[in-house]
PDB file of N, CA and C in Angstrom:
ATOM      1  N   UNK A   1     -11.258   4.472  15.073  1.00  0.00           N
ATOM      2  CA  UNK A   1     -11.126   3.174  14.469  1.00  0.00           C
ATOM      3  C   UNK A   1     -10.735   2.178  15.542  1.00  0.00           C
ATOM      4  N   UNK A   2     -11.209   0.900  15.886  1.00  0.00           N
ATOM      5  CA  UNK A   2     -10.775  -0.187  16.282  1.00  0.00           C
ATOM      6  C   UNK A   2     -10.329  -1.542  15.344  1.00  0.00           C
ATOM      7  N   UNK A   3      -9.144  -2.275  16.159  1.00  0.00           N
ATOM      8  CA  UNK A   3      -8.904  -3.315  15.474  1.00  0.00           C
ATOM      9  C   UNK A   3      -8.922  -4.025  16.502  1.00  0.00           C
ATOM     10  N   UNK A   4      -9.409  -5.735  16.065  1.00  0.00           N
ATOM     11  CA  UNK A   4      -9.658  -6.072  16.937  1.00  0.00           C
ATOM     12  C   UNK A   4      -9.135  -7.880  16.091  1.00  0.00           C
ATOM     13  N   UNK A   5      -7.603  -8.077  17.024  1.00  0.00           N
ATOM     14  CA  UNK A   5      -7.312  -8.921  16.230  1.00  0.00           C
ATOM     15  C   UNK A   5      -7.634 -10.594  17.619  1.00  0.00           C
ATOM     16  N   UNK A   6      -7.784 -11.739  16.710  1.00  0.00           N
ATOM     17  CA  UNK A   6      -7.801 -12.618  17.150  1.00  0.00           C
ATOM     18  C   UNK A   6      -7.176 -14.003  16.452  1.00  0.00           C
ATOM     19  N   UNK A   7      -7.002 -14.654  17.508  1.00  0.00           N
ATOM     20  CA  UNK A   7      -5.676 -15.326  17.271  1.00  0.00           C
ATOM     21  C   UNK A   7      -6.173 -17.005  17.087  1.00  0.00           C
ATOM     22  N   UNK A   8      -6.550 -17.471  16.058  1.00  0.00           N
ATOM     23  CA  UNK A   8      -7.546 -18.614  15.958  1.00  0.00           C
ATOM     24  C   UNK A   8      -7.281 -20.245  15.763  1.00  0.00           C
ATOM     25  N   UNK A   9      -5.634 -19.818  15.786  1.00  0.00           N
ATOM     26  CA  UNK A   9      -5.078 -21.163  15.990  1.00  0.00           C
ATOM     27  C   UNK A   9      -4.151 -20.735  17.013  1.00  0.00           C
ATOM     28  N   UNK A  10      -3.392 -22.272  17.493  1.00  0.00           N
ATOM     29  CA  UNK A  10      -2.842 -22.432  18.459  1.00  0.00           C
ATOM     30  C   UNK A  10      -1.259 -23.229  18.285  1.00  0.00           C
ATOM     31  N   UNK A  11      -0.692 -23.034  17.127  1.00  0.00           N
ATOM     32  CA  UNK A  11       0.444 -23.818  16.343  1.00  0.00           C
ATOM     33  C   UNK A  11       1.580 -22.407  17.186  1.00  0.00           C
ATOM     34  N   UNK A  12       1.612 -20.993  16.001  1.00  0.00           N
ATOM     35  CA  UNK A  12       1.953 -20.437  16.617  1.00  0.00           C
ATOM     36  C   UNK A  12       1.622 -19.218  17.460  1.00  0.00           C
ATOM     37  N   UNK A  13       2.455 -19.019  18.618  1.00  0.00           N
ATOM     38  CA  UNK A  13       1.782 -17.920  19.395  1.00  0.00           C
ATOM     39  C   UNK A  13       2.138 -16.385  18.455  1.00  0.00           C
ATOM     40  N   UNK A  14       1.118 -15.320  19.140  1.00  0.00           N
ATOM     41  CA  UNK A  14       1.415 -14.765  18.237  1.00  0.00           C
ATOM     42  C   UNK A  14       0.935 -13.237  19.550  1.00  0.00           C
ATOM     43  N   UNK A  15       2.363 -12.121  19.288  1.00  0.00           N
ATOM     44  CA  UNK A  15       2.325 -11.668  20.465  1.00  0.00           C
ATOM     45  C   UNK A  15       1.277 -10.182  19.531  1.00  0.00           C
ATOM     46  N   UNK A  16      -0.255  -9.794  20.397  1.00  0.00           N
ATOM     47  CA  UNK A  16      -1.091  -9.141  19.731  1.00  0.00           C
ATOM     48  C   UNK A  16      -0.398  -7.599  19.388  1.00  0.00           C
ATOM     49  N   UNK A  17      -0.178  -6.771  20.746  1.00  0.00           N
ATOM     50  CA  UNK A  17       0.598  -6.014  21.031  1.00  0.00           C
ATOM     51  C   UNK A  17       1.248  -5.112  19.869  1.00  0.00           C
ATOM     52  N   UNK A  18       2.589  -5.790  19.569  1.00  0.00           N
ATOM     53  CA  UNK A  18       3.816  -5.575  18.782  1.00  0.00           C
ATOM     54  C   UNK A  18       2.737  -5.896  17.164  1.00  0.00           C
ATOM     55  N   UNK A  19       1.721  -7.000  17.049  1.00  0.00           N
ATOM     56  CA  UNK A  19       1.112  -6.854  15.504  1.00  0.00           C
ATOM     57  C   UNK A  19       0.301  -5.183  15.413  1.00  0.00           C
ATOM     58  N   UNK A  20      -0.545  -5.254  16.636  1.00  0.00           N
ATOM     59  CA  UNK A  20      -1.382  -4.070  16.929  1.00  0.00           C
ATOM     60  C   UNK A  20      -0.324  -3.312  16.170  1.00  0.00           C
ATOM     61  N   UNK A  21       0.293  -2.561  16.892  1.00  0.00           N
ATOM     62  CA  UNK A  21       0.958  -1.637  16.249  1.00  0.00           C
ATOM     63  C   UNK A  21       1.768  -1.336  15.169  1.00  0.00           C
ATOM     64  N   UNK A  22       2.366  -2.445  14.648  1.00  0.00           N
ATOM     65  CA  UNK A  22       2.537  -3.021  13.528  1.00  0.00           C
ATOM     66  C   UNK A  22       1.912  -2.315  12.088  1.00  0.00           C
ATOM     67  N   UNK A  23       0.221  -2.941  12.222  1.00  0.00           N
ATOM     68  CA  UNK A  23      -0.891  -2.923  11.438  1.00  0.00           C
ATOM     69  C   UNK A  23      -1.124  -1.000  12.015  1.00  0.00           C
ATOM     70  N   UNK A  24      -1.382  -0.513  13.006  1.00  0.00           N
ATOM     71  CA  UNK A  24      -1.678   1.062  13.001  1.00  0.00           C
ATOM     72  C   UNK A  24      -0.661   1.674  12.300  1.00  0.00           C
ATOM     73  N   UNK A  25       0.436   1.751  12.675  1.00  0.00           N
ATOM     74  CA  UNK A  25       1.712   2.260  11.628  1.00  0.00           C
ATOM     75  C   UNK A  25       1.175   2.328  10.386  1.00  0.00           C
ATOM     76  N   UNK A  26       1.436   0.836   9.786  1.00  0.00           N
ATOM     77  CA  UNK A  26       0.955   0.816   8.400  1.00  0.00           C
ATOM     78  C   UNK A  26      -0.275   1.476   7.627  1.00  0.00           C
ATOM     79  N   UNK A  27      -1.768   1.150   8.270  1.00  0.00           N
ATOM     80  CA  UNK A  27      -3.204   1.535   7.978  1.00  0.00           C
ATOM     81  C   UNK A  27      -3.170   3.085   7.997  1.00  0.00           C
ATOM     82  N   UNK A  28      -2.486   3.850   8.767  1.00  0.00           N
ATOM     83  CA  UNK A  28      -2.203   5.351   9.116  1.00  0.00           C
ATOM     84  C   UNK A  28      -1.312   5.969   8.152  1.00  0.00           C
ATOM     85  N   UNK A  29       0.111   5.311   7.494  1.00  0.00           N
ATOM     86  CA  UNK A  29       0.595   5.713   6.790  1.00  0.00           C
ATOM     87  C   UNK A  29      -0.164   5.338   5.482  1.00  0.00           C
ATOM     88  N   UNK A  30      -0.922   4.240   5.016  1.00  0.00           N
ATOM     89  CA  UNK A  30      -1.254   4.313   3.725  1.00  0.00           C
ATOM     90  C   UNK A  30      -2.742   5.170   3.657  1.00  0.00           C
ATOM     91  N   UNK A  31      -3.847   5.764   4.710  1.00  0.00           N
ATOM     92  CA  UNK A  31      -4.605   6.570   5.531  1.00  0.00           C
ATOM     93  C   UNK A  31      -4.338   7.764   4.437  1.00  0.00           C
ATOM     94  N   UNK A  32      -2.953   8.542   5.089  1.00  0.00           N
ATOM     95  CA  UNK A  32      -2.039   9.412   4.970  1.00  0.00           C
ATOM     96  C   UNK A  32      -2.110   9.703   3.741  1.00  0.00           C
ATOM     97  N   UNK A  33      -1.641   8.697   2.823  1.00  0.00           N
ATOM     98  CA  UNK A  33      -1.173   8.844   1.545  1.00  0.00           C
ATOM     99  C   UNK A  33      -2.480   9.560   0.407  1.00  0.00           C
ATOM    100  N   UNK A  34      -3.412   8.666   0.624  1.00  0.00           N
ATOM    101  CA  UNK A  34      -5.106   8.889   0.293  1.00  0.00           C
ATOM    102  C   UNK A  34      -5.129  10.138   0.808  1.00  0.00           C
ATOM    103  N   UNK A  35      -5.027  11.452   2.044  1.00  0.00           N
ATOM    104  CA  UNK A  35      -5.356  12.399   2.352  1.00  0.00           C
ATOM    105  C   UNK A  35      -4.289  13.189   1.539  1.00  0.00           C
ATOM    106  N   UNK A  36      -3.299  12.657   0.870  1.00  0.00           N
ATOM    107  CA  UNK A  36      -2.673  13.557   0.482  1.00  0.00           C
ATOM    108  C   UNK A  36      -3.046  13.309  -1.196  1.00  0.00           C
ATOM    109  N   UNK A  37      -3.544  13.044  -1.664  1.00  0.00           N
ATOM    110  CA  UNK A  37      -4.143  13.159  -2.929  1.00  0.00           C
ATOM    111  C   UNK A  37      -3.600  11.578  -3.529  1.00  0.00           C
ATOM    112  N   UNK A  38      -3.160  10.947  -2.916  1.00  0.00           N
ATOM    113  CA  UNK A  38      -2.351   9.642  -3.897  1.00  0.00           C
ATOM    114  C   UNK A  38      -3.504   8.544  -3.978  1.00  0.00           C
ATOM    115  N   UNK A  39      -3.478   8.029  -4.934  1.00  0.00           N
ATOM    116  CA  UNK A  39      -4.376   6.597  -4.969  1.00  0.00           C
ATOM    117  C   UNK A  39      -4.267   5.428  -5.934  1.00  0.00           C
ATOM    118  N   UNK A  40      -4.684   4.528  -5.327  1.00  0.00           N
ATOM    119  CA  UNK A  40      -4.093   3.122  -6.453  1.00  0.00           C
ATOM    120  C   UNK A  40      -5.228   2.259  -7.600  1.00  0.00           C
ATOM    121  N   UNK A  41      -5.406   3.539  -8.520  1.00  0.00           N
ATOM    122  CA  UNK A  41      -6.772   2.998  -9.340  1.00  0.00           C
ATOM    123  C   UNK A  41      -6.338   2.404 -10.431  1.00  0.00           C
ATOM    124  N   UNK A  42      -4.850   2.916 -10.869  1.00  0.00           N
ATOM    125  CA  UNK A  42      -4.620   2.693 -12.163  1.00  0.00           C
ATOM    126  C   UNK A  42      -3.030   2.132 -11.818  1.00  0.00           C
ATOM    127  N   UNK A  43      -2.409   1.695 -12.584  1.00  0.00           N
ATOM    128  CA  UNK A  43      -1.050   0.792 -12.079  1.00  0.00           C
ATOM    129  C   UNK A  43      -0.202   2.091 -12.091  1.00  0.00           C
ATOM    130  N   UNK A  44       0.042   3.166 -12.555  1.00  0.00           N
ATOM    131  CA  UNK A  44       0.696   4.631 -12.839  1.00  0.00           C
ATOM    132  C   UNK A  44       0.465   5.453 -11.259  1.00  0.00           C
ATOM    133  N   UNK A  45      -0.937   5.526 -11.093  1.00  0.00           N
ATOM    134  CA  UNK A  45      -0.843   5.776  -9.969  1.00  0.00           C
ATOM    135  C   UNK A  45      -0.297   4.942  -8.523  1.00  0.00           C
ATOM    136  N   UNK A  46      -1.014   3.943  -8.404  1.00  0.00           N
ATOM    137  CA  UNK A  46      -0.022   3.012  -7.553  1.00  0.00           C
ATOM    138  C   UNK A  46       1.262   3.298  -7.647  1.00  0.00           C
ATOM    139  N   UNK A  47       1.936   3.602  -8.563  1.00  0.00           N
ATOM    140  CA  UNK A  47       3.418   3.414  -8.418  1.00  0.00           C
ATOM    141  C   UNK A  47       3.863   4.604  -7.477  1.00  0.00           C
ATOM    142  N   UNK A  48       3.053   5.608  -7.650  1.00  0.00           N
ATOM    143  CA  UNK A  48       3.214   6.747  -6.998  1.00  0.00           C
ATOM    144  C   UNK A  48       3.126   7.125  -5.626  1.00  0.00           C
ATOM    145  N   UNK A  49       2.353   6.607  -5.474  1.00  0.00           N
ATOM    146  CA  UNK A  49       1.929   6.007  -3.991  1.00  0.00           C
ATOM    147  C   UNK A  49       2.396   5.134  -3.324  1.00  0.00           C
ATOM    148  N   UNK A  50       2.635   4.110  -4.135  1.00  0.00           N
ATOM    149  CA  UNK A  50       3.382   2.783  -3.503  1.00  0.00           C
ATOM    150  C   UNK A  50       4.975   3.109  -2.774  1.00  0.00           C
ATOM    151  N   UNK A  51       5.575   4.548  -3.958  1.00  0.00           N
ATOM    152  CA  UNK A  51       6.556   4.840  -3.669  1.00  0.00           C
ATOM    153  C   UNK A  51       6.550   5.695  -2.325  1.00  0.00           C
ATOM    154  N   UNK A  52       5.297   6.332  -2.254  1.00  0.00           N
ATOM    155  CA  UNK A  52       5.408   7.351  -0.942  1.00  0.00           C
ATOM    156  C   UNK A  52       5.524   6.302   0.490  1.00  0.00           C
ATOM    157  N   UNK A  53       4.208   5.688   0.144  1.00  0.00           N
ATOM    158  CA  UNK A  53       4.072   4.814   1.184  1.00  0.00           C
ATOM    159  C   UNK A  53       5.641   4.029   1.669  1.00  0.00           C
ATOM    160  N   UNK A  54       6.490   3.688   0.744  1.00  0.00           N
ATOM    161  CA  UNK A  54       7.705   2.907   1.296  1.00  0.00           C
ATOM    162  C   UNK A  54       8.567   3.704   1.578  1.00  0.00           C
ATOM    163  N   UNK A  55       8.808   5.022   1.181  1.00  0.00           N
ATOM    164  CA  UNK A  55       9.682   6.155   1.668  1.00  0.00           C
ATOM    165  C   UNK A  55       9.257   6.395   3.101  1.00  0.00           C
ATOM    166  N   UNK A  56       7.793   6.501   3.354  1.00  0.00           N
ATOM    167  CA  UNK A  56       7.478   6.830   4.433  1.00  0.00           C
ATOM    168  C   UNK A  56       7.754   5.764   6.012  1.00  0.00           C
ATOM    169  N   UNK A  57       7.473   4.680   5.519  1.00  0.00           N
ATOM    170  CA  UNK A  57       7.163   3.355   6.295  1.00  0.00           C
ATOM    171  C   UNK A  57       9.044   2.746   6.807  1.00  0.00           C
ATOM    172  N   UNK A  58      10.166   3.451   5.371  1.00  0.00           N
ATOM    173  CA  UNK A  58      11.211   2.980   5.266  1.00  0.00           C
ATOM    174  C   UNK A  58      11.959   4.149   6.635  1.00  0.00           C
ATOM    175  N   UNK A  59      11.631   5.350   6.480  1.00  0.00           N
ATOM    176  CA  UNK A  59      11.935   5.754   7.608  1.00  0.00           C
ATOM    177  C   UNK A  59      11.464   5.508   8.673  1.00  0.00           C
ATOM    178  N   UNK A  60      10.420   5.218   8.695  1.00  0.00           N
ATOM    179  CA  UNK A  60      10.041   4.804  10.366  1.00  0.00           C
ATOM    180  C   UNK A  60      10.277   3.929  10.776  1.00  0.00           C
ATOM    181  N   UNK A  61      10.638   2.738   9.809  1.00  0.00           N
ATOM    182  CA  UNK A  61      11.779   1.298  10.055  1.00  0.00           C
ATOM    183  C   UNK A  61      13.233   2.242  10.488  1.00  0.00           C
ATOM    184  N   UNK A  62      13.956   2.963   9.805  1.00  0.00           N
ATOM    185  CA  UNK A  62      15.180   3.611  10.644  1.00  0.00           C
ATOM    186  C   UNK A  62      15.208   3.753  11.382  1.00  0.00           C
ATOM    187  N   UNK A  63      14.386   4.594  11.921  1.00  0.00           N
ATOM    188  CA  UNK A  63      13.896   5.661  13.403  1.00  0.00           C
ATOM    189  C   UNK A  63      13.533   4.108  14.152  1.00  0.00           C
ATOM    190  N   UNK A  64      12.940   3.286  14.224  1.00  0.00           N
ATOM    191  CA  UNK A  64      12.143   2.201  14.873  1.00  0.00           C
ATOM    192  C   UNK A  64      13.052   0.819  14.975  1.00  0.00           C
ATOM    193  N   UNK A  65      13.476   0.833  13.878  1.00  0.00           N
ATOM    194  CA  UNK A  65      14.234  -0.805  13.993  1.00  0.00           C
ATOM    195  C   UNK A  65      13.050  -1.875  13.294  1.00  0.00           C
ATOM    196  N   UNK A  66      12.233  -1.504  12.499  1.00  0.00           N
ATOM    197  CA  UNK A  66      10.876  -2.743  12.101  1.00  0.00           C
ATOM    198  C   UNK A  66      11.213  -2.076  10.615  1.00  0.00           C
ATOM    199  N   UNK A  67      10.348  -3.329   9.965  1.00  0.00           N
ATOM    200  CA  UNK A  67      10.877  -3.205   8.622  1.00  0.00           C
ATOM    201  C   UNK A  67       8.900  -3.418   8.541  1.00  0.00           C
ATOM    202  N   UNK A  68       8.823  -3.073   7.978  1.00  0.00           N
ATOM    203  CA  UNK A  68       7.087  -2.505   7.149  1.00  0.00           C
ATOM    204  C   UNK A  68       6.768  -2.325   5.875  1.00  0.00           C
ATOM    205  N   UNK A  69       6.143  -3.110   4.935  1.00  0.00           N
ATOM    206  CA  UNK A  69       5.744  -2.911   3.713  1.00  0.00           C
ATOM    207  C   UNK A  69       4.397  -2.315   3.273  1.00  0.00           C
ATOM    208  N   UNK A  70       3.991  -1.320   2.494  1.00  0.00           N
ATOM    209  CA  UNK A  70       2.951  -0.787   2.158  1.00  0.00           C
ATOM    210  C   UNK A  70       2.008  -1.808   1.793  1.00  0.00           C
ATOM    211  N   UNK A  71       0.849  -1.626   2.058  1.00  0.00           N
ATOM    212  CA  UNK A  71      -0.364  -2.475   2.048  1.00  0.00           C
ATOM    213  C   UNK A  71      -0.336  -2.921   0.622  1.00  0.00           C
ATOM    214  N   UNK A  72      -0.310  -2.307  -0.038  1.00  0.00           N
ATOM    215  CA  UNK A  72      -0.547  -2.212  -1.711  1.00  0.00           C
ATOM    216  C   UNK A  72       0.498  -3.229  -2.588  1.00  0.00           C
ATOM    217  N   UNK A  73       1.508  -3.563  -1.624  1.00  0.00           N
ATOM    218  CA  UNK A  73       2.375  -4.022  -2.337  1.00  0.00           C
ATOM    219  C   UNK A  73       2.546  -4.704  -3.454  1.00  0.00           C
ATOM    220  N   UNK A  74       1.402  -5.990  -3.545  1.00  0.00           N
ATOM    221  CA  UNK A  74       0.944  -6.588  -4.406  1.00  0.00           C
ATOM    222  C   UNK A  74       0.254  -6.893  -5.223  1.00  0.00           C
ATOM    223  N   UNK A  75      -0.739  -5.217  -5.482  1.00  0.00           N
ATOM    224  CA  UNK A  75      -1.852  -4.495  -6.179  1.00  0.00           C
ATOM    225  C   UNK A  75      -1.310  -4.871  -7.509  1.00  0.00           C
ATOM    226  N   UNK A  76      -0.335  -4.527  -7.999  1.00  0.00           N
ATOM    227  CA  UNK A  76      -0.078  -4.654  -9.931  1.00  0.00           C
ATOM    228  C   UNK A  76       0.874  -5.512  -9.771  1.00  0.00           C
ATOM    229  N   UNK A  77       1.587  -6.578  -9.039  1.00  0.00           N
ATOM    230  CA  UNK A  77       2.397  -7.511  -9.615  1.00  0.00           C
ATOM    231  C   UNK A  77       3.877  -7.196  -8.548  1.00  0.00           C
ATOM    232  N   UNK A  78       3.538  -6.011  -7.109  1.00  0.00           N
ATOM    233  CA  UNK A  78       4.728  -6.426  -6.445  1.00  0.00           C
ATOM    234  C   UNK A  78       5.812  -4.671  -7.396  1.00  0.00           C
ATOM    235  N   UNK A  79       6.758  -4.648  -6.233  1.00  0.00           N
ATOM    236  CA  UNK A  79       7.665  -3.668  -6.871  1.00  0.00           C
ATOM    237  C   UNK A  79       8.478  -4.410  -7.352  1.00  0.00           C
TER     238      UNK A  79
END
């Protein structure tokens, strides 16, 4: 997979780097979640997932010092 981000205004700077990895963290852990049978078709399931995904993302904010929200967050209305 490539990402390939670009930066299209000039108000603020925006360091690519630190987003890059940012966005892989995240795309890999919610990746993850899908290989492990979870998915967000129905608002029941989302919840299920939504929950893995922030357990998962919430430790690697510990371990890391970054705070990361699951992609999905705002699929049924937000936790």
């Amino acid at each position: 997979m490539s990402l390939v981000i670009r930066n299209l205004q000039r108000v603020i700077p925006i360091r690519r780097a630190p987003l890059r990895s940012k966005i892989e963290i995240m795309t890999a852990t919610h990746g993850l979640c899908h290989l492990l049978g979870f998915t967000h078709s129905t608002e029941a399931e989302w919840q299920q997932m939504f929950q893995k995904e922030k357990a998962v993302l919430d430790e690697l904010g510990r371990r890391t010092g970054t705070r990361l929200q699951p992609l999905t967050r705002d699929l049924f209305g937000g936790s």
